[in-house]
C-alpha atoms as a PDB file:
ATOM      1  CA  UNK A   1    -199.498 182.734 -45.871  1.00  0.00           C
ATOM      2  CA  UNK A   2    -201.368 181.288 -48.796  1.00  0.00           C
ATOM      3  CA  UNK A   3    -198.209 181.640 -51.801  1.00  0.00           C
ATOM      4  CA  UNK A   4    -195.864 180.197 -48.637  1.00  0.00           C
ATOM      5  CA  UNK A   5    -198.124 177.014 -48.752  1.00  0.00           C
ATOM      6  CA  UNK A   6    -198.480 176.821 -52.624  1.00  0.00           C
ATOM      7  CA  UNK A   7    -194.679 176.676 -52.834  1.00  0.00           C
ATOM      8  CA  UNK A   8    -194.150 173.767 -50.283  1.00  0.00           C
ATOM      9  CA  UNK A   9    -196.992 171.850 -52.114  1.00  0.00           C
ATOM     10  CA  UNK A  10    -195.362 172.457 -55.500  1.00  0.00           C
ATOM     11  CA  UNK A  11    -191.713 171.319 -54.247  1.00  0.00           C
ATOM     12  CA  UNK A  12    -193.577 168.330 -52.714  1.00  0.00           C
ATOM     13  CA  UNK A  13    -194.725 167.265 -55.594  1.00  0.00           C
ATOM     14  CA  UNK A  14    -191.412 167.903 -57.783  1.00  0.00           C
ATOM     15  CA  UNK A  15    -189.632 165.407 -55.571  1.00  0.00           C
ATOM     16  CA  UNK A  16    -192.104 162.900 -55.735  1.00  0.00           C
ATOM     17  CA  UNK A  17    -192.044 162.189 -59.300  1.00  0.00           C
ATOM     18  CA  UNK A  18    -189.144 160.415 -60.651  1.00  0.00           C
ATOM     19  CA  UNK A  19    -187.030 162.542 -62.898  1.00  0.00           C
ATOM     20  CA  UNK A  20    -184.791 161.288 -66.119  1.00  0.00           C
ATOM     21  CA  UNK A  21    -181.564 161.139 -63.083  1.00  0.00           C
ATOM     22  CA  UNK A  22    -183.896 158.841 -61.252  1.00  0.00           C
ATOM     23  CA  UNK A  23    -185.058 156.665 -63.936  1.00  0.00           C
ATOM     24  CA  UNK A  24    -181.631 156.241 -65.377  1.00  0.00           C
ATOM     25  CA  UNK A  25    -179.898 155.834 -61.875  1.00  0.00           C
ATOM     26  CA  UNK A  26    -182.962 152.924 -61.882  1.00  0.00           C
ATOM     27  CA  UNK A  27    -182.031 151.014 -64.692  1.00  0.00           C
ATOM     28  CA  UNK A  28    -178.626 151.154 -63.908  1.00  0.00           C
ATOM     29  CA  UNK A  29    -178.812 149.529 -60.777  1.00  0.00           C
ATOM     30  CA  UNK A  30    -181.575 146.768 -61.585  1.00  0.00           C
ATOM     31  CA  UNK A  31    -178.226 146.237 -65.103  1.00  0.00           C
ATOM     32  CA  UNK A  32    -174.697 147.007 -63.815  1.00  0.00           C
ATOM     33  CA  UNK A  33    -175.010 143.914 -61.709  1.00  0.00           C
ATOM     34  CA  UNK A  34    -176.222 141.394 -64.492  1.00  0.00           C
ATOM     35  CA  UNK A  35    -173.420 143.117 -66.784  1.00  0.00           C
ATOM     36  CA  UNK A  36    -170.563 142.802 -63.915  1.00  0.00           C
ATOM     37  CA  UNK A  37    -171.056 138.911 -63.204  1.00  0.00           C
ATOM     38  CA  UNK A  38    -171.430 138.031 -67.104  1.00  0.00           C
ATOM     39  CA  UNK A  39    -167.787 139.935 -67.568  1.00  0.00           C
ATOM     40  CA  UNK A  40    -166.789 138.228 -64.432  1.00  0.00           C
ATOM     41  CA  UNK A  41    -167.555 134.858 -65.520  1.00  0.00           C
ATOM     42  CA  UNK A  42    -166.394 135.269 -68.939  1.00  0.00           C
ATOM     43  CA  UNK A  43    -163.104 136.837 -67.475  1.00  0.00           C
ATOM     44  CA  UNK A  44    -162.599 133.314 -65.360  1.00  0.00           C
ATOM     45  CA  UNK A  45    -163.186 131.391 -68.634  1.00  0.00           C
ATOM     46  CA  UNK A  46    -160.217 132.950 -70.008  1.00  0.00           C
ATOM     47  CA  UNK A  47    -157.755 132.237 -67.862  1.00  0.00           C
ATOM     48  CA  UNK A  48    -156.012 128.959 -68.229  1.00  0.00           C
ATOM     49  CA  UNK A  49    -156.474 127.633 -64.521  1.00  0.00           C
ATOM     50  CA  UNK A  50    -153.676 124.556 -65.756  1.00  0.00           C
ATOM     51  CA  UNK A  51    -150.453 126.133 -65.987  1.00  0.00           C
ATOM     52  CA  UNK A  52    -150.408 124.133 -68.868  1.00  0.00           C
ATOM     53  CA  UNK A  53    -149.587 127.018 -71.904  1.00  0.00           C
ATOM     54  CA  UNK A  54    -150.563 123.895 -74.277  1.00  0.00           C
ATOM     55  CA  UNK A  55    -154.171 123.453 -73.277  1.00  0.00           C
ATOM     56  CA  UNK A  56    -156.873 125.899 -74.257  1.00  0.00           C
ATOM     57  CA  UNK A  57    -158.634 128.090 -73.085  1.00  0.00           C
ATOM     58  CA  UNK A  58    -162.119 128.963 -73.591  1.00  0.00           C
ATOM     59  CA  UNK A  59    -163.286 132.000 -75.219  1.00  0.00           C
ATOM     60  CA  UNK A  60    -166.434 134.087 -74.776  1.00  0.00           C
ATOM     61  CA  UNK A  61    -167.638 132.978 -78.127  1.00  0.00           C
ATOM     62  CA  UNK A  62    -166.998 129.261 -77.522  1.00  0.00           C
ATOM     63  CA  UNK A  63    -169.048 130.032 -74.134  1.00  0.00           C
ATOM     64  CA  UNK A  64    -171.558 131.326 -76.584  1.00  0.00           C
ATOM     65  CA  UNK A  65    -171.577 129.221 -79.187  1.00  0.00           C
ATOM     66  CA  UNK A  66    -171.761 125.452 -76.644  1.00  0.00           C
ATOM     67  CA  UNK A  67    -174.733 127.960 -75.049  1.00  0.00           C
ATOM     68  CA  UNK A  68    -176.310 128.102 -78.458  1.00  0.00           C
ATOM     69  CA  UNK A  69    -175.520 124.178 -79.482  1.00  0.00           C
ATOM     70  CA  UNK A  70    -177.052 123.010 -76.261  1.00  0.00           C
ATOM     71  CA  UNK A  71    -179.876 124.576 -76.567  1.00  0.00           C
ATOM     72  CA  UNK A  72    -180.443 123.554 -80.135  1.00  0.00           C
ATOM     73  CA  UNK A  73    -179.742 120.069 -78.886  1.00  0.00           C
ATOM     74  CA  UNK A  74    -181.963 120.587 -75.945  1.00  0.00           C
ATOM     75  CA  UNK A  75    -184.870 120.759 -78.813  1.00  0.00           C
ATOM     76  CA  UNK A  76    -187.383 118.337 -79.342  1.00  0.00           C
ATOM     77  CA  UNK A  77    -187.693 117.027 -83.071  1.00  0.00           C
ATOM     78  CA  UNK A  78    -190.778 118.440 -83.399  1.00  0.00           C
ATOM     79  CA  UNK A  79    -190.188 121.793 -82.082  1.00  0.00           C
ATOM     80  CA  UNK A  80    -187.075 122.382 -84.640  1.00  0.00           C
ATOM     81  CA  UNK A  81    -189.577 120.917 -87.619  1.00  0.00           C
ATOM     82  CA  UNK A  82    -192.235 124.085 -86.214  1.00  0.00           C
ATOM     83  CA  UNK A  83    -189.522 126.601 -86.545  1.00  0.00           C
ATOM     84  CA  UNK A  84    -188.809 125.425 -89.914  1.00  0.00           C
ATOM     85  CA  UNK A  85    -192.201 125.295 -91.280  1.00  0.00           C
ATOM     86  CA  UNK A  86    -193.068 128.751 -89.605  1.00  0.00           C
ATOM     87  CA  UNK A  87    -189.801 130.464 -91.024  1.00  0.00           C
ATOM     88  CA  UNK A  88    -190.915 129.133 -94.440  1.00  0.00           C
ATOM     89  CA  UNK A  89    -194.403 130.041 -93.725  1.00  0.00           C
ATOM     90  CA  UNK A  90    -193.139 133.621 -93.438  1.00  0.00           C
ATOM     91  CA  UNK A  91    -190.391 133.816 -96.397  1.00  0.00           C
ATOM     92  CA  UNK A  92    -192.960 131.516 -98.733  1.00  0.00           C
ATOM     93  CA  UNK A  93    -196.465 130.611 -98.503  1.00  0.00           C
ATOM     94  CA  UNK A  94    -198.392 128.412 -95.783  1.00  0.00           C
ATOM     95  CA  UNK A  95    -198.859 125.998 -98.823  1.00  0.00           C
ATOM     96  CA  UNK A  96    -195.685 125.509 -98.642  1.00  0.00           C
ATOM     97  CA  UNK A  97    -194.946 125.023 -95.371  1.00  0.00           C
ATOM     98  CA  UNK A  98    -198.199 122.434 -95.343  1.00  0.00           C
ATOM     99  CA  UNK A  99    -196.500 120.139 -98.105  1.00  0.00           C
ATOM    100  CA  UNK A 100    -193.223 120.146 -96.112  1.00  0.00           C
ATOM    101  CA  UNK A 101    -194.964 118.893 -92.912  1.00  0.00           C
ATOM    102  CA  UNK A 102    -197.014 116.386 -94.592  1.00  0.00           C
ATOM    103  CA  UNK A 103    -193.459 115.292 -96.198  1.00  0.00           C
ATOM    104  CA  UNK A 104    -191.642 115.046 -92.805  1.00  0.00           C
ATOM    105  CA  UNK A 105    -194.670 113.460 -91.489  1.00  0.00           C
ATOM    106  CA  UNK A 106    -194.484 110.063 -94.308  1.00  0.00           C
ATOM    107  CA  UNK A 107    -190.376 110.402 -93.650  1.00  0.00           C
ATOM    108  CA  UNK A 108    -190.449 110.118 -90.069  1.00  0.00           C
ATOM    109  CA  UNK A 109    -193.747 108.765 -88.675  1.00  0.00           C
ATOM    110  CA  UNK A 110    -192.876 109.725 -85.251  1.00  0.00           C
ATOM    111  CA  UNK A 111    -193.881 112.982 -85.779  1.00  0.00           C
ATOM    112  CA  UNK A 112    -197.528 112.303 -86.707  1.00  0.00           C
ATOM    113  CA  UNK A 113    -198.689 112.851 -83.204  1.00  0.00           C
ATOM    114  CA  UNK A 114    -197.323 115.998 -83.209  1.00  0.00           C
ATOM    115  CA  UNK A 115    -198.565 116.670 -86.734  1.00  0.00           C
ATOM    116  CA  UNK A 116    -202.080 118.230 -85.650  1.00  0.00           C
ATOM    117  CA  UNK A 117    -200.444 120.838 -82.961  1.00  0.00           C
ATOM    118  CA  UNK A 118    -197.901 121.713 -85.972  1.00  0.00           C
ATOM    119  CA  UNK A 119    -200.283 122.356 -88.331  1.00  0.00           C
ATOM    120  CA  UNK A 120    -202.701 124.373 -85.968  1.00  0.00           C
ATOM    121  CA  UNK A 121    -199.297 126.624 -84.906  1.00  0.00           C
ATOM    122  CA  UNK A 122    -198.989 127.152 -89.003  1.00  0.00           C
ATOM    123  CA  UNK A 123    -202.624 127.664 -88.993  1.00  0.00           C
ATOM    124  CA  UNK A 124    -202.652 130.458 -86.257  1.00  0.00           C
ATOM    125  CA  UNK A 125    -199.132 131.957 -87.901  1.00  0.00           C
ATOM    126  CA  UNK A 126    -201.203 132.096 -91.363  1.00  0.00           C
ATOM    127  CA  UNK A 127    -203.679 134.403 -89.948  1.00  0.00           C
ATOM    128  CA  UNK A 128    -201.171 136.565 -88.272  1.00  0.00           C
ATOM    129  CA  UNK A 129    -199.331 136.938 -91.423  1.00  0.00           C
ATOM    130  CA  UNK A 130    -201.729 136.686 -94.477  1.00  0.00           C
ATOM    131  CA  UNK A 131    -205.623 137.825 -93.006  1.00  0.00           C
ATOM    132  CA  UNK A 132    -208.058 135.196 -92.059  1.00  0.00           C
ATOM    133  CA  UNK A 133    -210.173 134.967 -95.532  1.00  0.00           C
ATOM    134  CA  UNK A 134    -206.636 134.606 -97.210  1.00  0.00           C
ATOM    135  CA  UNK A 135    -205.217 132.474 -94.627  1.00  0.00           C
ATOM    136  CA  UNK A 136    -208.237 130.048 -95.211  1.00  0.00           C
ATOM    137  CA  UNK A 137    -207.562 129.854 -98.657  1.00  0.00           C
ATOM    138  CA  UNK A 138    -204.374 127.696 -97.927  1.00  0.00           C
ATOM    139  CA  UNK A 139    -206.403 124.818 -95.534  1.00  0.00           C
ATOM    140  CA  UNK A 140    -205.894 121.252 -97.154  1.00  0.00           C
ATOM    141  CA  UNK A 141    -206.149 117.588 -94.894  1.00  0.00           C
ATOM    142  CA  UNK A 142    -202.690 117.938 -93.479  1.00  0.00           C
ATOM    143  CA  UNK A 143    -203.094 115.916 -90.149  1.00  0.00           C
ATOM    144  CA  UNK A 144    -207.082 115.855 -90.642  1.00  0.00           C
ATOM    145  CA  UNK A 145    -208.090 119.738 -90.739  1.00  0.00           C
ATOM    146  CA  UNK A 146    -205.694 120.790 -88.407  1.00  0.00           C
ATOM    147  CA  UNK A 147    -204.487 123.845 -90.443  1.00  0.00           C
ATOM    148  CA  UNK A 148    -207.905 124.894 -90.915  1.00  0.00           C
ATOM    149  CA  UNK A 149    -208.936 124.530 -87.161  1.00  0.00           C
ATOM    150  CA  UNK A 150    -205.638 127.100 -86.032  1.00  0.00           C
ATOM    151  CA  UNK A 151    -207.012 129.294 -88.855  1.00  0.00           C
ATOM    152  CA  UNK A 152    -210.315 129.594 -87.118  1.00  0.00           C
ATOM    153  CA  UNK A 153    -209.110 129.578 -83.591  1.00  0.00           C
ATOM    154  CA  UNK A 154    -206.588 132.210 -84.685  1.00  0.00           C
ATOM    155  CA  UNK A 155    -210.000 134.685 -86.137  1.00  0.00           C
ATOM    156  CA  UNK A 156    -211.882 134.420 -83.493  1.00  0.00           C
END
């Protein structure tokens, strides 16, 4: 009587956990959805609803590419300059990036409010990338101490 209970109790517990069939049969279900109304929607952008042979028609990269220009466009000024300065934080030096921003700072002085928040994102970026002690070694007054400020937030 005992082995007859031991077996239920292990083929209980094989069904409860979720097997690679399950997990898969999972995924696709929460996907195939999300994948069947992007092909649907680029499908209808393909088909010229005009009759008109002479007018175009949209392709799935144009779709992606006015996706991508909007977005770009949707940018504030000072969120493209913080992209900048952290891509050429990362390919250069921070001291770099700290000369550009106090450079697009005098060109456009709209951006001087923003300069501080900037320079604390390169700050915090810096220690990521470089170490704190090296990190530190880049602080100058960009927008008042700034730099050095994300730099400390950023070690602690």
């Amino acid at each position: 009587m005992k082995h007859s209970a031991n077996h239920s109790t292990t083929q209980r517990t094989s069904r409860g956990r979720g097997g690679p069939a399950r997990r898969i049969g999972r995924s696709l279900a929460l996907v195939l959805p999300v994948v069947m109304v992007l092909s649907g929607t680029l499908a209808v952008t393909r088909v010229n609803w005009s009759g008109n042979p002479s007018d175009s028609v949209l392709t799935a990269s144009d779709v992606s590419a006015a996706h991508q220009s909007s977005k770009k466009a949707a940018q504030a000024p000072q969120d493209v300059l913080r992209d900048q300065l952290l891509t050429e934080l990362q390919e250069k030096d921070p001291g770099a990036a700290l000369t550009h921003l106090q450079a697009a700072v005098n060109g456009k002085p709209s951006l001087a409010r923003h300069c501080s928040s900037i320079a604390r994102a390169l700050g915090r970026a810096a220690v990521r990338i470089y170490g704190p002690s090296r990190a530190q070694s880049y602080a100058r007054p960009v927008c008042d101490t700034a730099f050095a400020s994300g730099v400390l937030a950023a070690r602690g």
